[in-house]
C-alpha atoms as a PDB file:
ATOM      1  CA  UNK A   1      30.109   2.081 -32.940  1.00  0.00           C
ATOM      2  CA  UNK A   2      27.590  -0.492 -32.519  1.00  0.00           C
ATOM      3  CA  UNK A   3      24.224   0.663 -31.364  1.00  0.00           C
ATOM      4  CA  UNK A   4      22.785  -2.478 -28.934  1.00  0.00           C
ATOM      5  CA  UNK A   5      18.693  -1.863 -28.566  1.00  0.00           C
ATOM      6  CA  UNK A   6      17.855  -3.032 -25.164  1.00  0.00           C
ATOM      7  CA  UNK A   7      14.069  -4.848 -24.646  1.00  0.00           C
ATOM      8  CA  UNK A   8      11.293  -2.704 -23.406  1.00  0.00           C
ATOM      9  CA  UNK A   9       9.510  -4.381 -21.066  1.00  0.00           C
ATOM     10  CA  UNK A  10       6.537  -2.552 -18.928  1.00  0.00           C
ATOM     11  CA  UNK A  11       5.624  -4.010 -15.303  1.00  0.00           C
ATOM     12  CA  UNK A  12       1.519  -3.642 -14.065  1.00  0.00           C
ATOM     13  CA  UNK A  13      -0.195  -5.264 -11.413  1.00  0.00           C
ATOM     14  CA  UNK A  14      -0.855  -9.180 -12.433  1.00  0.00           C
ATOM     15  CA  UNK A  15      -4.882  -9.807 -13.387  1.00  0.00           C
ATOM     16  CA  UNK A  16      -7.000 -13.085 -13.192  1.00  0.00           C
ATOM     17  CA  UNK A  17      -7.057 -13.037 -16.997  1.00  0.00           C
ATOM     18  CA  UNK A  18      -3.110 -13.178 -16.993  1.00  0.00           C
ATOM     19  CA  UNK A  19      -3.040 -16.575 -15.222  1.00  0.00           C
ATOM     20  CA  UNK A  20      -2.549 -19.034 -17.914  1.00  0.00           C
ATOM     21  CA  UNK A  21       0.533 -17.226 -19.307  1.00  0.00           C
ATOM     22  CA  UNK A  22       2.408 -16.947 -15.789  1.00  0.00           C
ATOM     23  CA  UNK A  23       1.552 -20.807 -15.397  1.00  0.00           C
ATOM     24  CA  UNK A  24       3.052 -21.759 -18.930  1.00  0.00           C
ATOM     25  CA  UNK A  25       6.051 -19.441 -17.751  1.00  0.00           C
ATOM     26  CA  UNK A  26       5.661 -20.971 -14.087  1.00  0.00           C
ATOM     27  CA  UNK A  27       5.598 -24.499 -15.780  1.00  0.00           C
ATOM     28  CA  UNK A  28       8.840 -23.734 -18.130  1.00  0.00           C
ATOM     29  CA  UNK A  29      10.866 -22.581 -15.442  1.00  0.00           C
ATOM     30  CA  UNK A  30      10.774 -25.174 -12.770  1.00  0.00           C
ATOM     31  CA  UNK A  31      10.510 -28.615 -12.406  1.00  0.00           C
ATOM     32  CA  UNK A  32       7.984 -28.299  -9.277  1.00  0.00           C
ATOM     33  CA  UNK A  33       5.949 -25.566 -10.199  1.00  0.00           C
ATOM     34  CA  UNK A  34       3.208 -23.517  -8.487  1.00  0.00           C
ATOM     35  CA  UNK A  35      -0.597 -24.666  -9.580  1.00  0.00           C
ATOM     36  CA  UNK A  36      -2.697 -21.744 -11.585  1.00  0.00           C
ATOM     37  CA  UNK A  37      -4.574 -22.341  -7.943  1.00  0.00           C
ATOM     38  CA  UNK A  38      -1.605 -20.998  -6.027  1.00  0.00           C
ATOM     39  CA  UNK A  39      -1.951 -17.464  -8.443  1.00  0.00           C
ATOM     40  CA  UNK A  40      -5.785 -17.121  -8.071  1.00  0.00           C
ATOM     41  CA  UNK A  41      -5.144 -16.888  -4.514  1.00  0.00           C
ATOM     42  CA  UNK A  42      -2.308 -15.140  -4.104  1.00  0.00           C
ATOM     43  CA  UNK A  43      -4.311 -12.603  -6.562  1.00  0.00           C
ATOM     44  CA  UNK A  44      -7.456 -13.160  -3.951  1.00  0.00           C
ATOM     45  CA  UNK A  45      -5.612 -12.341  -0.743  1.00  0.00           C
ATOM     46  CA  UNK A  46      -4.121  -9.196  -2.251  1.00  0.00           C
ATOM     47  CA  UNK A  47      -0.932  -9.962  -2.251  1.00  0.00           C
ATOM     48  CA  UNK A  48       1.652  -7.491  -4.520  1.00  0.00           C
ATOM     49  CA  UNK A  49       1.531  -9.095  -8.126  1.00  0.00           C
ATOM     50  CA  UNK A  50       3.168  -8.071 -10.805  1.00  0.00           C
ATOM     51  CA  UNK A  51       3.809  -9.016 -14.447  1.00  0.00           C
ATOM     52  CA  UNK A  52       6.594  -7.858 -17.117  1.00  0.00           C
ATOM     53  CA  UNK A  53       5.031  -7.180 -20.343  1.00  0.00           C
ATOM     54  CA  UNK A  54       7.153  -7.284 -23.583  1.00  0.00           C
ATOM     55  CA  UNK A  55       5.651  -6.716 -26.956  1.00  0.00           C
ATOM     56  CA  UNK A  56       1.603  -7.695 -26.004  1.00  0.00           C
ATOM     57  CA  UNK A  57       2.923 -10.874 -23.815  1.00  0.00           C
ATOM     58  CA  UNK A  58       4.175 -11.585 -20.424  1.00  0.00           C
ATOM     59  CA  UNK A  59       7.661 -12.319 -19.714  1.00  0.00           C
ATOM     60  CA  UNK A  60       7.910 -12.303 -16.328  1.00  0.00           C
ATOM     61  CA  UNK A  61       6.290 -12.012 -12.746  1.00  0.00           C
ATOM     62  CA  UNK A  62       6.757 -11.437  -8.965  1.00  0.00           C
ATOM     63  CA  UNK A  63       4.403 -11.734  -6.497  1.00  0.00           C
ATOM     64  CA  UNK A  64       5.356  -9.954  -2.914  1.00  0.00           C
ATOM     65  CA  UNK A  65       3.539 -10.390   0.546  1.00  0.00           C
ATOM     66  CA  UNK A  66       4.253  -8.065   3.206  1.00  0.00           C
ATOM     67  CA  UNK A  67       3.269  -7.805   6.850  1.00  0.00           C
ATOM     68  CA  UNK A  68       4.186  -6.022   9.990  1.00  0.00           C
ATOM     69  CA  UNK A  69       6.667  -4.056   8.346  1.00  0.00           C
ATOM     70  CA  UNK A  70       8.324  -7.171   6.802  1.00  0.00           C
ATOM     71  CA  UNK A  71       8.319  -8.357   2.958  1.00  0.00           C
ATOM     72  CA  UNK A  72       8.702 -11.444   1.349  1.00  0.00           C
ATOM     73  CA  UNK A  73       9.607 -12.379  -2.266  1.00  0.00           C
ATOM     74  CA  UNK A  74       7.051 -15.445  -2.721  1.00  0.00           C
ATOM     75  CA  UNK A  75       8.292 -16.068  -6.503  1.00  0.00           C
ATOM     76  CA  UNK A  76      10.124 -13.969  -9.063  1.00  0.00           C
ATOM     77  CA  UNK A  77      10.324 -15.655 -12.364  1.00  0.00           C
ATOM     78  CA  UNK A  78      11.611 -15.053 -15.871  1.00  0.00           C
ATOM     79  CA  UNK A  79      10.383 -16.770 -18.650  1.00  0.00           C
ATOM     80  CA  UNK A  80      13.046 -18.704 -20.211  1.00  0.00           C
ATOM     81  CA  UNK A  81      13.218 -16.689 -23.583  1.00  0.00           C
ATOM     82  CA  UNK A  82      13.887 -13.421 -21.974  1.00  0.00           C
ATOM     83  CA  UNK A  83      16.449 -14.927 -19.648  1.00  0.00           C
ATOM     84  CA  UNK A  84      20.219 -12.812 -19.670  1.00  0.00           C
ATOM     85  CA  UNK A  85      17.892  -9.292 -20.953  1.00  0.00           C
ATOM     86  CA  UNK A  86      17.849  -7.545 -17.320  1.00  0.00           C
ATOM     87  CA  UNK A  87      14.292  -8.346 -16.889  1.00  0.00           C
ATOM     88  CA  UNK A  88      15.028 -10.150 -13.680  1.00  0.00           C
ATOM     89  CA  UNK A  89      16.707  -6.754 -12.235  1.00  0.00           C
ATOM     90  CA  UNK A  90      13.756  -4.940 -13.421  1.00  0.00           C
ATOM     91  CA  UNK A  91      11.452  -7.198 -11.821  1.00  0.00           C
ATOM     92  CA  UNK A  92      13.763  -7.250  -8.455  1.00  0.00           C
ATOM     93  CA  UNK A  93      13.773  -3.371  -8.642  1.00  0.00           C
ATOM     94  CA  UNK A  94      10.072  -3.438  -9.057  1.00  0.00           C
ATOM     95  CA  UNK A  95       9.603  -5.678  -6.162  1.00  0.00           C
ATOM     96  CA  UNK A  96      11.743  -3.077  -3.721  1.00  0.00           C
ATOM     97  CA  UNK A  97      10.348  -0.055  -4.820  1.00  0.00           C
ATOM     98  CA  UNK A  98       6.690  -1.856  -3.618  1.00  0.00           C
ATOM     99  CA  UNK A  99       8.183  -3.344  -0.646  1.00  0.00           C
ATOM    100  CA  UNK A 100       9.194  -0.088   0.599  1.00  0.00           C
ATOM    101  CA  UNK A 101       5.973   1.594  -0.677  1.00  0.00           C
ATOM    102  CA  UNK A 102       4.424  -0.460   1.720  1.00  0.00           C
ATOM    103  CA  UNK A 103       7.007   0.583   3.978  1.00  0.00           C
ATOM    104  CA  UNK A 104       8.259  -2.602   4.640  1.00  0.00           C
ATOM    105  CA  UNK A 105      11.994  -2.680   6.583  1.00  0.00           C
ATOM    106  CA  UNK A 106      13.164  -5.491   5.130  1.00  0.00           C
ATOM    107  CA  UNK A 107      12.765  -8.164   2.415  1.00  0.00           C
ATOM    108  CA  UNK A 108      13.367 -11.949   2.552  1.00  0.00           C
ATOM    109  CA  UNK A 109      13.222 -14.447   0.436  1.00  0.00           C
ATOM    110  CA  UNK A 110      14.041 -18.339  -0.329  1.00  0.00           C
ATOM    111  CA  UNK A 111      16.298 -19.617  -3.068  1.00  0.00           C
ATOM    112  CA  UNK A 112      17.871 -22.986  -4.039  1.00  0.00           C
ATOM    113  CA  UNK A 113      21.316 -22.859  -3.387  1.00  0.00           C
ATOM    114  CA  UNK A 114      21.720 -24.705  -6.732  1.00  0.00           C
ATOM    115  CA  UNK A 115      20.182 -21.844  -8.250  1.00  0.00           C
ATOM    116  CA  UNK A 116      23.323 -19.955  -9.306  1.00  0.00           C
ATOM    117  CA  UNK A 117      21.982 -17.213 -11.523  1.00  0.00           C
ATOM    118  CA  UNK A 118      19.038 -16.473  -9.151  1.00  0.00           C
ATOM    119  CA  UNK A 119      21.895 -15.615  -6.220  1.00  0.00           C
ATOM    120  CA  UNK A 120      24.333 -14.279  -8.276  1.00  0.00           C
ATOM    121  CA  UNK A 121      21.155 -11.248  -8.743  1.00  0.00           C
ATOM    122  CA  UNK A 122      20.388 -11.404  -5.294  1.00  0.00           C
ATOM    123  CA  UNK A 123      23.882 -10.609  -3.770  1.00  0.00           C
ATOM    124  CA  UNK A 124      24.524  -7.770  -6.214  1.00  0.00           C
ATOM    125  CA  UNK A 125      21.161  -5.899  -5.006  1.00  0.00           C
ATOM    126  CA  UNK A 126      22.808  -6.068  -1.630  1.00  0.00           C
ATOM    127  CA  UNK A 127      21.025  -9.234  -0.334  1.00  0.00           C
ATOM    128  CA  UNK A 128      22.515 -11.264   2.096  1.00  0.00           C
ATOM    129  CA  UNK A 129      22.235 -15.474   3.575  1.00  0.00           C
ATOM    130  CA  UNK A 130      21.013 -15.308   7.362  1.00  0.00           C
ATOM    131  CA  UNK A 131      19.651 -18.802   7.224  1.00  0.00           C
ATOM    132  CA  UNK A 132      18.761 -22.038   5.984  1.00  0.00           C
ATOM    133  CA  UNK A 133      15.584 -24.316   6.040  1.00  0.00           C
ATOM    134  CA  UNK A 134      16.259 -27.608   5.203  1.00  0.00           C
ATOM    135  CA  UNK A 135      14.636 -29.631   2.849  1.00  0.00           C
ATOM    136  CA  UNK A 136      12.166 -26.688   1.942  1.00  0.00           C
ATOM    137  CA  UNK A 137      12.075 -27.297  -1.802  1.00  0.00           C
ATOM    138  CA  UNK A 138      11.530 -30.721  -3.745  1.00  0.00           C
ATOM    139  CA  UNK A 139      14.058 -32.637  -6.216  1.00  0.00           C
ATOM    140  CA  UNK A 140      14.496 -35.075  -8.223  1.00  0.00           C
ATOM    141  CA  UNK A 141      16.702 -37.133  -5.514  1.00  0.00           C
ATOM    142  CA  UNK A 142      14.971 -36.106  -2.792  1.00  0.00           C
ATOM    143  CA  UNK A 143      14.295 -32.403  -0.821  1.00  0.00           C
ATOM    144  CA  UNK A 144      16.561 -29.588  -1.366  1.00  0.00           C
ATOM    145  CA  UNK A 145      17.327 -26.783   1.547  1.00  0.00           C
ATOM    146  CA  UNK A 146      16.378 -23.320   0.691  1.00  0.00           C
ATOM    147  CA  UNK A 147      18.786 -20.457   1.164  1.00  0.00           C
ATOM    148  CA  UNK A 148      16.573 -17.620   3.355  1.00  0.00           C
ATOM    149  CA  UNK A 149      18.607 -13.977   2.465  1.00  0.00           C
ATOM    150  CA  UNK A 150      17.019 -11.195   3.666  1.00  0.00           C
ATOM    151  CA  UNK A 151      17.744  -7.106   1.636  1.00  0.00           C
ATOM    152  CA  UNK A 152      17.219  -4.462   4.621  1.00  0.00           C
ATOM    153  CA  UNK A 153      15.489  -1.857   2.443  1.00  0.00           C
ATOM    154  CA  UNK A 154      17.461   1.800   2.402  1.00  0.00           C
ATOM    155  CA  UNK A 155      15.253   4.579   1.100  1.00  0.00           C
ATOM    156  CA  UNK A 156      18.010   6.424  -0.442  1.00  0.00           C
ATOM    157  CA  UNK A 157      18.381   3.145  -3.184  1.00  0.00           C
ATOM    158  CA  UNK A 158      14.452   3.555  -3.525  1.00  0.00           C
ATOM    159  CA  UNK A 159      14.319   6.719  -4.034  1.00  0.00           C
ATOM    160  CA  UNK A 160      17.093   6.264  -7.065  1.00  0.00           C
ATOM    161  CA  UNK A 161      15.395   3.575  -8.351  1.00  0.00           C
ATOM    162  CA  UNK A 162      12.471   5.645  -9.021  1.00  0.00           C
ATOM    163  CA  UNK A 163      13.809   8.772 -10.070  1.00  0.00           C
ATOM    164  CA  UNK A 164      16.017   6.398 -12.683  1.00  0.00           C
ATOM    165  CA  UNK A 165      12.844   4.748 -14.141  1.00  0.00           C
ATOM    166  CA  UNK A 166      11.430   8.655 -14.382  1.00  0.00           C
ATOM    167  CA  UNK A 167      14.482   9.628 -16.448  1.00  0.00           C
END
């Protein structure tokens, strides 16, 4: 038998002295990324940030808004070196256990439809297409539509999700 280690990684609320390594990550991920600007304020207005630590760097964010009993995944990135470890799960997980902390009903969020992997995680956590805007994201050739899938949030999940992480 073959003992695999997984990663640790530790999620805590994002702070203003974390924003140059969730731009670089920001930056490596996406050809169109969000200015250091766009975190300051989403840090300002109090929206739910969060970052993955792994060994004394970040590896990942999320930042969540919520609203009249709605939530909405603004971005959830992974940097590209911790890609294929379950960090994106653990982010995702993170993102529903605080969307239904701030007992939020349900949880949308946009996605290129050319983003593949991003989906893929998004269906298996029980998400679900109810729309699309068109030309919502830029590209290279142009505007790309953006998927809108919405996760109607079942306490039962949450409440496994937490007592998992407590384990």
């Amino acid at each position: 038998m073959v003992a695999v280690l997984q990663p640790e990684y530790a999620l805590r609320p994002m702070r203003r002295g974390d924003a140059d390594a969730v731009f670089d990550i920001e930056q490596a991920a996406y050809p169109y990324p969000w200015t250091k600007g766009i975190f300051f304020d989403c840090l300002r207005i109090g929206y739910n940030c969060k970052v993955a630590e792994f060994d004394g760097g970040i590896a990942g964010y999320a930042i969540l808004s919520s609203a009249a009993g709605e939530a909405h995944l603004l971005n959830l990135c992974v940097a590209p070196y911790h890609r294929r470890s379950g960090l994106g799960q653990l982010l995702l997980d993170g993102v529903l256990v605080d969307a239904c902390l701030l007992q939020a009903g349900r949880l949308f969020l946009e996605v290129r439809p050319s983003n593949k992997p991003a989906i893929k995680l998004y269906r298996k956590n029980d998400f679900r297409v109810i729309g699309r805007r068109p030309e919502y994201y830029p590209g290279p050739g142009g505007r790309e539509d953006a998927l809108v899938m919405v996760h109607h949030i079942d306490d039962r999940r949450i409440e496994a999700l937490i007592g998992s992480r407590n384990d």
